[in-house]
N, C-alpha and C. Protein backbone atom coordinates (compact mmCIF):
# COMPACT_ATOMS: atom_id res chain seq x y z
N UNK A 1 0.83 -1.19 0.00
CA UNK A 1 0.00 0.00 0.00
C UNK A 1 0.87 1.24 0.00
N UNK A 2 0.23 2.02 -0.87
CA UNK A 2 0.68 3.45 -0.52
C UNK A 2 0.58 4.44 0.42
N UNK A 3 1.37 5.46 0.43
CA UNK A 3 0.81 6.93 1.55
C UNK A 3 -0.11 7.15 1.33
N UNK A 4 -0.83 7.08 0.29
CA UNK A 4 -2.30 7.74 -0.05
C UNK A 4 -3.48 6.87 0.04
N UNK A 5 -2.92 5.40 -0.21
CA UNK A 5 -3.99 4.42 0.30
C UNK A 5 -4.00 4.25 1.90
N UNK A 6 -5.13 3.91 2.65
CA UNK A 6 -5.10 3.84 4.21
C UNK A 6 -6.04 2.76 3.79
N UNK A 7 -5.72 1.97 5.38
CA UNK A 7 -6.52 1.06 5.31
C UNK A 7 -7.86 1.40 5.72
N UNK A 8 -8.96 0.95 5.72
CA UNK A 8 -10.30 1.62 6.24
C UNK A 8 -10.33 1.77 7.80
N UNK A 9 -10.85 2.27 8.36
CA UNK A 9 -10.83 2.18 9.73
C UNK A 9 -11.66 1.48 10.35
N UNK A 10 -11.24 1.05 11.82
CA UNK A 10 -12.07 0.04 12.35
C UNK A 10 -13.02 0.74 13.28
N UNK A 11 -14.32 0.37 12.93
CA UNK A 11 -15.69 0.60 13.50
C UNK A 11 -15.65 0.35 14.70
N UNK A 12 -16.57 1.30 15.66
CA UNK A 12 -16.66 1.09 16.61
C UNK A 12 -18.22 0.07 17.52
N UNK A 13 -17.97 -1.05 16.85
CA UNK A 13 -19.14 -1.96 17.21
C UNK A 13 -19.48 -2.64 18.77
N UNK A 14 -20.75 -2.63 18.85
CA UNK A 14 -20.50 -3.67 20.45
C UNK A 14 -19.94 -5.03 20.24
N UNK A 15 -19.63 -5.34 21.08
CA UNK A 15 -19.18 -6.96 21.18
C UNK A 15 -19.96 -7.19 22.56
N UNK A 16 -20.28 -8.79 22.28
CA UNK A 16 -21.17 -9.21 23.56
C UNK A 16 -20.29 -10.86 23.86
N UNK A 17 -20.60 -11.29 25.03
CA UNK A 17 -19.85 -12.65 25.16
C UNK A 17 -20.41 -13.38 26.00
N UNK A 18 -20.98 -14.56 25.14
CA UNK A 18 -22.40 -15.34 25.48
C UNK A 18 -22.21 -16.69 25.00
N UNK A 19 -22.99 -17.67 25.54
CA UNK A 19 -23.11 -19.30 25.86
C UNK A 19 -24.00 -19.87 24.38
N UNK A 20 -23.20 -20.28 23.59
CA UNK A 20 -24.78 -20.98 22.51
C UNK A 20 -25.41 -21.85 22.98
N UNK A 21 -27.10 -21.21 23.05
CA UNK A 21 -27.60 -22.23 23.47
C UNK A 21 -28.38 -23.15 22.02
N UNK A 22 -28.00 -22.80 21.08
CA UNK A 22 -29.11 -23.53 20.03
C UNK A 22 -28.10 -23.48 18.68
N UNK A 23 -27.92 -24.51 17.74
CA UNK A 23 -26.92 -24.31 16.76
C UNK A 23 -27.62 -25.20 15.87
N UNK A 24 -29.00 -25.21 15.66
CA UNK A 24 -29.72 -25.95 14.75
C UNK A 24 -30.02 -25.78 13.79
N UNK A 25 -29.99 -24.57 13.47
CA UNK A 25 -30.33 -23.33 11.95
C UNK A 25 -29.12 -23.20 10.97
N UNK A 26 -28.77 -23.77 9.88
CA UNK A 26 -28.15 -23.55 8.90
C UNK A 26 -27.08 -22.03 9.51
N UNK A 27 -25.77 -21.86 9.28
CA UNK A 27 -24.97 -20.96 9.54
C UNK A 27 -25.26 -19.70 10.50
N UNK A 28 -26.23 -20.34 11.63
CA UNK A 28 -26.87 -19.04 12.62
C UNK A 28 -26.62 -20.51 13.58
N UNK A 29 -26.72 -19.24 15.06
CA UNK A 29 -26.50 -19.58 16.71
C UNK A 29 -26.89 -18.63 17.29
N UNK A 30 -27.85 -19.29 17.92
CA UNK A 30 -28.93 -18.91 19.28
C UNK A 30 -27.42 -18.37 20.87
N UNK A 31 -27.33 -17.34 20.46
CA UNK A 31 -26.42 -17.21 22.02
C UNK A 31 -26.93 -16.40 22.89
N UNK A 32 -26.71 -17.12 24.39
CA UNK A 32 -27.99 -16.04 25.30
C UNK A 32 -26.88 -15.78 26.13
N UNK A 33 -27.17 -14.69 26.59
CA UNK A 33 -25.93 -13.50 26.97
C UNK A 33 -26.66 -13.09 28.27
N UNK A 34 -26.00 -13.11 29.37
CA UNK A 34 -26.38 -12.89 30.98
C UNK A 34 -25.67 -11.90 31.49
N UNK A 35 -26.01 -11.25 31.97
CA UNK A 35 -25.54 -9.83 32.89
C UNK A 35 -26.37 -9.55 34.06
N UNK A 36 -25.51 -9.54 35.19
CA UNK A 36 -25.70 -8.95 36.50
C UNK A 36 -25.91 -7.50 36.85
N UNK A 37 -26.83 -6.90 37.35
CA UNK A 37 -26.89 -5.54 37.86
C UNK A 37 -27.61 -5.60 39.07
N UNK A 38 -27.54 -4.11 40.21
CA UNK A 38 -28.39 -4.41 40.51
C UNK A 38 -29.99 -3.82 40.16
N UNK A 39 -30.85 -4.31 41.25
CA UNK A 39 -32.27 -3.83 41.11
C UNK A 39 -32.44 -2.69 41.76
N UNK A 40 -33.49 -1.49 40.74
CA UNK A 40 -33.07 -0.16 40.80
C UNK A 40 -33.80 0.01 42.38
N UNK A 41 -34.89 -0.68 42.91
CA UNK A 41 -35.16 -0.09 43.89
C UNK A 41 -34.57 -1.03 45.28
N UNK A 42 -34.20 -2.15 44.94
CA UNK A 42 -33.85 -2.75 46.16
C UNK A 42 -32.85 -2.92 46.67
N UNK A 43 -32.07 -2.92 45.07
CA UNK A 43 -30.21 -2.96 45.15
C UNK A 43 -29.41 -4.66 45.30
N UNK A 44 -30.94 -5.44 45.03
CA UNK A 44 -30.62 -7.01 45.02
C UNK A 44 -29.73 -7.28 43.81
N UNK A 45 -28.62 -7.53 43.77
CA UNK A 45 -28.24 -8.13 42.11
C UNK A 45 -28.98 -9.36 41.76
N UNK A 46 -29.74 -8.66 40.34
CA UNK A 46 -30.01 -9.35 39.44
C UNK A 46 -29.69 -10.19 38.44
N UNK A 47 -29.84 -11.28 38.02
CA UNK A 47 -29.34 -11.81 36.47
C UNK A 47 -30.34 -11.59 35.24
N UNK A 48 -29.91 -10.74 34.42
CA UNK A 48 -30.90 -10.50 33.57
C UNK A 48 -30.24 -11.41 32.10
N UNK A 49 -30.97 -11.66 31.07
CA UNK A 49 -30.40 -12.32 30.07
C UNK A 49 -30.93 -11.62 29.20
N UNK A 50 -30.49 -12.10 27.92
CA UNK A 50 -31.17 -11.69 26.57
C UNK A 50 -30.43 -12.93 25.23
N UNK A 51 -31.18 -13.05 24.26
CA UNK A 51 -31.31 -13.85 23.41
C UNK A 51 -30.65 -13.32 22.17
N UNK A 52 -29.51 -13.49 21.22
CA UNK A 52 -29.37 -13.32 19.72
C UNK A 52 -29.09 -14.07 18.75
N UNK A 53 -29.63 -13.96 17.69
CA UNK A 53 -29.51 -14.59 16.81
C UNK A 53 -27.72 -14.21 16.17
N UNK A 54 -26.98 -15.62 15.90
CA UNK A 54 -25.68 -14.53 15.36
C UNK A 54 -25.54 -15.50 14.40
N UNK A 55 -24.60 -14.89 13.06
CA UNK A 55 -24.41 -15.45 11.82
C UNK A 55 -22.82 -16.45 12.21
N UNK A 56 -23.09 -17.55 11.53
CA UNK A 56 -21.75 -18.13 11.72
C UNK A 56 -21.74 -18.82 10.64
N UNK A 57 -20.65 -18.50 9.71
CA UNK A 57 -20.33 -18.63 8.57
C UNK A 57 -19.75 -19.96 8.55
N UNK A 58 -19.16 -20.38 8.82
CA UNK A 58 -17.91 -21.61 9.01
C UNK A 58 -18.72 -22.55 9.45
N UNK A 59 -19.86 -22.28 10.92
CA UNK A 59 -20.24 -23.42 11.84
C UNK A 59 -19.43 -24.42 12.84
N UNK A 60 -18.57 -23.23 12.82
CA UNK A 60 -17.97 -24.06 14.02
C UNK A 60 -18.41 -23.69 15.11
N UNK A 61 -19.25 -23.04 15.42
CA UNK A 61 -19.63 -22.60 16.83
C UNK A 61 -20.99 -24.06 17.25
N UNK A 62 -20.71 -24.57 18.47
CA UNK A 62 -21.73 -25.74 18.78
C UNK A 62 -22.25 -25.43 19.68
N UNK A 63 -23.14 -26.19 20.20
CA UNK A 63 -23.75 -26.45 21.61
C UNK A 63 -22.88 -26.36 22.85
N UNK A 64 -23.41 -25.22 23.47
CA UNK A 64 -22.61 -25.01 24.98
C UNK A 64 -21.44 -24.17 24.75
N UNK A 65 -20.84 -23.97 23.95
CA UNK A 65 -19.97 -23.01 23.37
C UNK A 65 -19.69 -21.41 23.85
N UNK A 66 -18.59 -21.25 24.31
CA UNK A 66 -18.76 -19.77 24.92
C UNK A 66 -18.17 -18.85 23.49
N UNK A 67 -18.69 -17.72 23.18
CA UNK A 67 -18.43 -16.95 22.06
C UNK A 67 -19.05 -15.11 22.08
N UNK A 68 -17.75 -14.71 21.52
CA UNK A 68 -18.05 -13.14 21.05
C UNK A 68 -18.78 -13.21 19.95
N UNK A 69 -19.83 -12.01 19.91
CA UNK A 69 -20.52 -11.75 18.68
C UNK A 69 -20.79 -10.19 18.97
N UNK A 70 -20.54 -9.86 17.40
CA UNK A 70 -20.23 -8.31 17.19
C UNK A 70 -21.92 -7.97 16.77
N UNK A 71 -21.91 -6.25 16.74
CA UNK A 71 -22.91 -6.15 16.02
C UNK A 71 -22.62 -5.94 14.71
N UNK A 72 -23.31 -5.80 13.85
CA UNK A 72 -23.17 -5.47 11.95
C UNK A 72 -24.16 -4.89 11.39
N UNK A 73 -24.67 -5.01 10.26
CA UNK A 73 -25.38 -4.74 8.98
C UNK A 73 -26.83 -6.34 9.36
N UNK A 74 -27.88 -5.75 9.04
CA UNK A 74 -28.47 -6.83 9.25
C UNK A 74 -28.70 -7.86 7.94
N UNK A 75 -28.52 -8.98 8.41
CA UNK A 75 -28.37 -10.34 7.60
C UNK A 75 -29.85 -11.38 7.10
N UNK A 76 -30.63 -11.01 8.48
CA UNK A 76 -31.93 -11.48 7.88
C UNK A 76 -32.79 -10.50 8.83
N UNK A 77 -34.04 -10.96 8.89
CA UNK A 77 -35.29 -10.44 9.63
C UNK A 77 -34.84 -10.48 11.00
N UNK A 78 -33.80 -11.74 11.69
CA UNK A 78 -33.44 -11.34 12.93
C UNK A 78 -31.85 -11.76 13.49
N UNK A 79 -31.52 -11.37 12.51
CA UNK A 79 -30.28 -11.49 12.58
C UNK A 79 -29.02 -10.18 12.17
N UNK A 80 -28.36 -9.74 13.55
CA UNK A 80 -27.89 -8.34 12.68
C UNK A 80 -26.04 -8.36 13.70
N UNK A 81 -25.98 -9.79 14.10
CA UNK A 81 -24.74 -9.85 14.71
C UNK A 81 -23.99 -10.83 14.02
N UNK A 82 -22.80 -11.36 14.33
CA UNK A 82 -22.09 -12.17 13.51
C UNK A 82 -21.11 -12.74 15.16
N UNK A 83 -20.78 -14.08 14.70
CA UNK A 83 -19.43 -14.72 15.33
C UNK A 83 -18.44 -14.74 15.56
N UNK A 84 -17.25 -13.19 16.42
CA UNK A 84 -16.59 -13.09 15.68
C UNK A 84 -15.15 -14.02 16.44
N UNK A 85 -15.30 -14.54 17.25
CA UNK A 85 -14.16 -15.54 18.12
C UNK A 85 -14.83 -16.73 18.58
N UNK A 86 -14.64 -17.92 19.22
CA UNK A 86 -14.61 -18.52 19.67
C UNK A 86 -13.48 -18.40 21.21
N UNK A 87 -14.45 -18.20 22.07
CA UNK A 87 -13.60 -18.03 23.54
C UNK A 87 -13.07 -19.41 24.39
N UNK A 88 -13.81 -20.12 24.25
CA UNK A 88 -14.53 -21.58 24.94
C UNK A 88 -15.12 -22.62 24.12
N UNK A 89 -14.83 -23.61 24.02
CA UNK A 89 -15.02 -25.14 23.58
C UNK A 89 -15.61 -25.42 24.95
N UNK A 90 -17.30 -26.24 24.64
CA UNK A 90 -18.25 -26.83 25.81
C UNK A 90 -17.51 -28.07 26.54
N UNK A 91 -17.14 -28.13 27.35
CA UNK A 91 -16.83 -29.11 28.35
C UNK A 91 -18.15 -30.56 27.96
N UNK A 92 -17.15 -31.38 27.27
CA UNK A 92 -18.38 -33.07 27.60
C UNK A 92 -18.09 -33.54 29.34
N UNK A 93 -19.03 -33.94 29.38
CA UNK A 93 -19.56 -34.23 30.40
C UNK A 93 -19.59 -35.58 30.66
């Protein structure tokens, strides 16, 4: 590359880091993502969760699987994150 070419710059996206719970859908994973706070009036910590759909191109992401997923460009009707590490391989049991 040249002085005058730059590379593009890197976006400033969320990243989230969550458990797959579902890897049954053609190149998508169900990862549900848990966070602690507390409760605004009691001050109990809570576990709150939430559910995303994320794109995984390759399919290597499986069942029980711990993984980053970014946000992006949306991919289908509910899908607008992607796969972007593998943190954790699920422990057999």
């Amino acid at each position: 590359m040249s002085d005058t070419q730059q590379a593009a710059p890197v976006k400033n996206t969320r990243t989230l880091v969550g458990r797959v719970v579902s890897d049954k859908r053609a190149k998508t994973v169900t990862v549900l993502v848990e966070r602690r706070n507390a409760h605004e009036l009691y001050g109990k910590i809570v576990a709150r969760s939430s559910k995303y759909h994320a794109h995984d191109e390759k399919g290597e992401a499986k069942l029980g699987d711990l993984v980053e997923i970014s946000e992006g460009r949306p991919i289908s009707k509910t899908k607008s994150w992607t796969v972007t590490k593998l943190v954790e391989k699920a422990k057999l049991v």
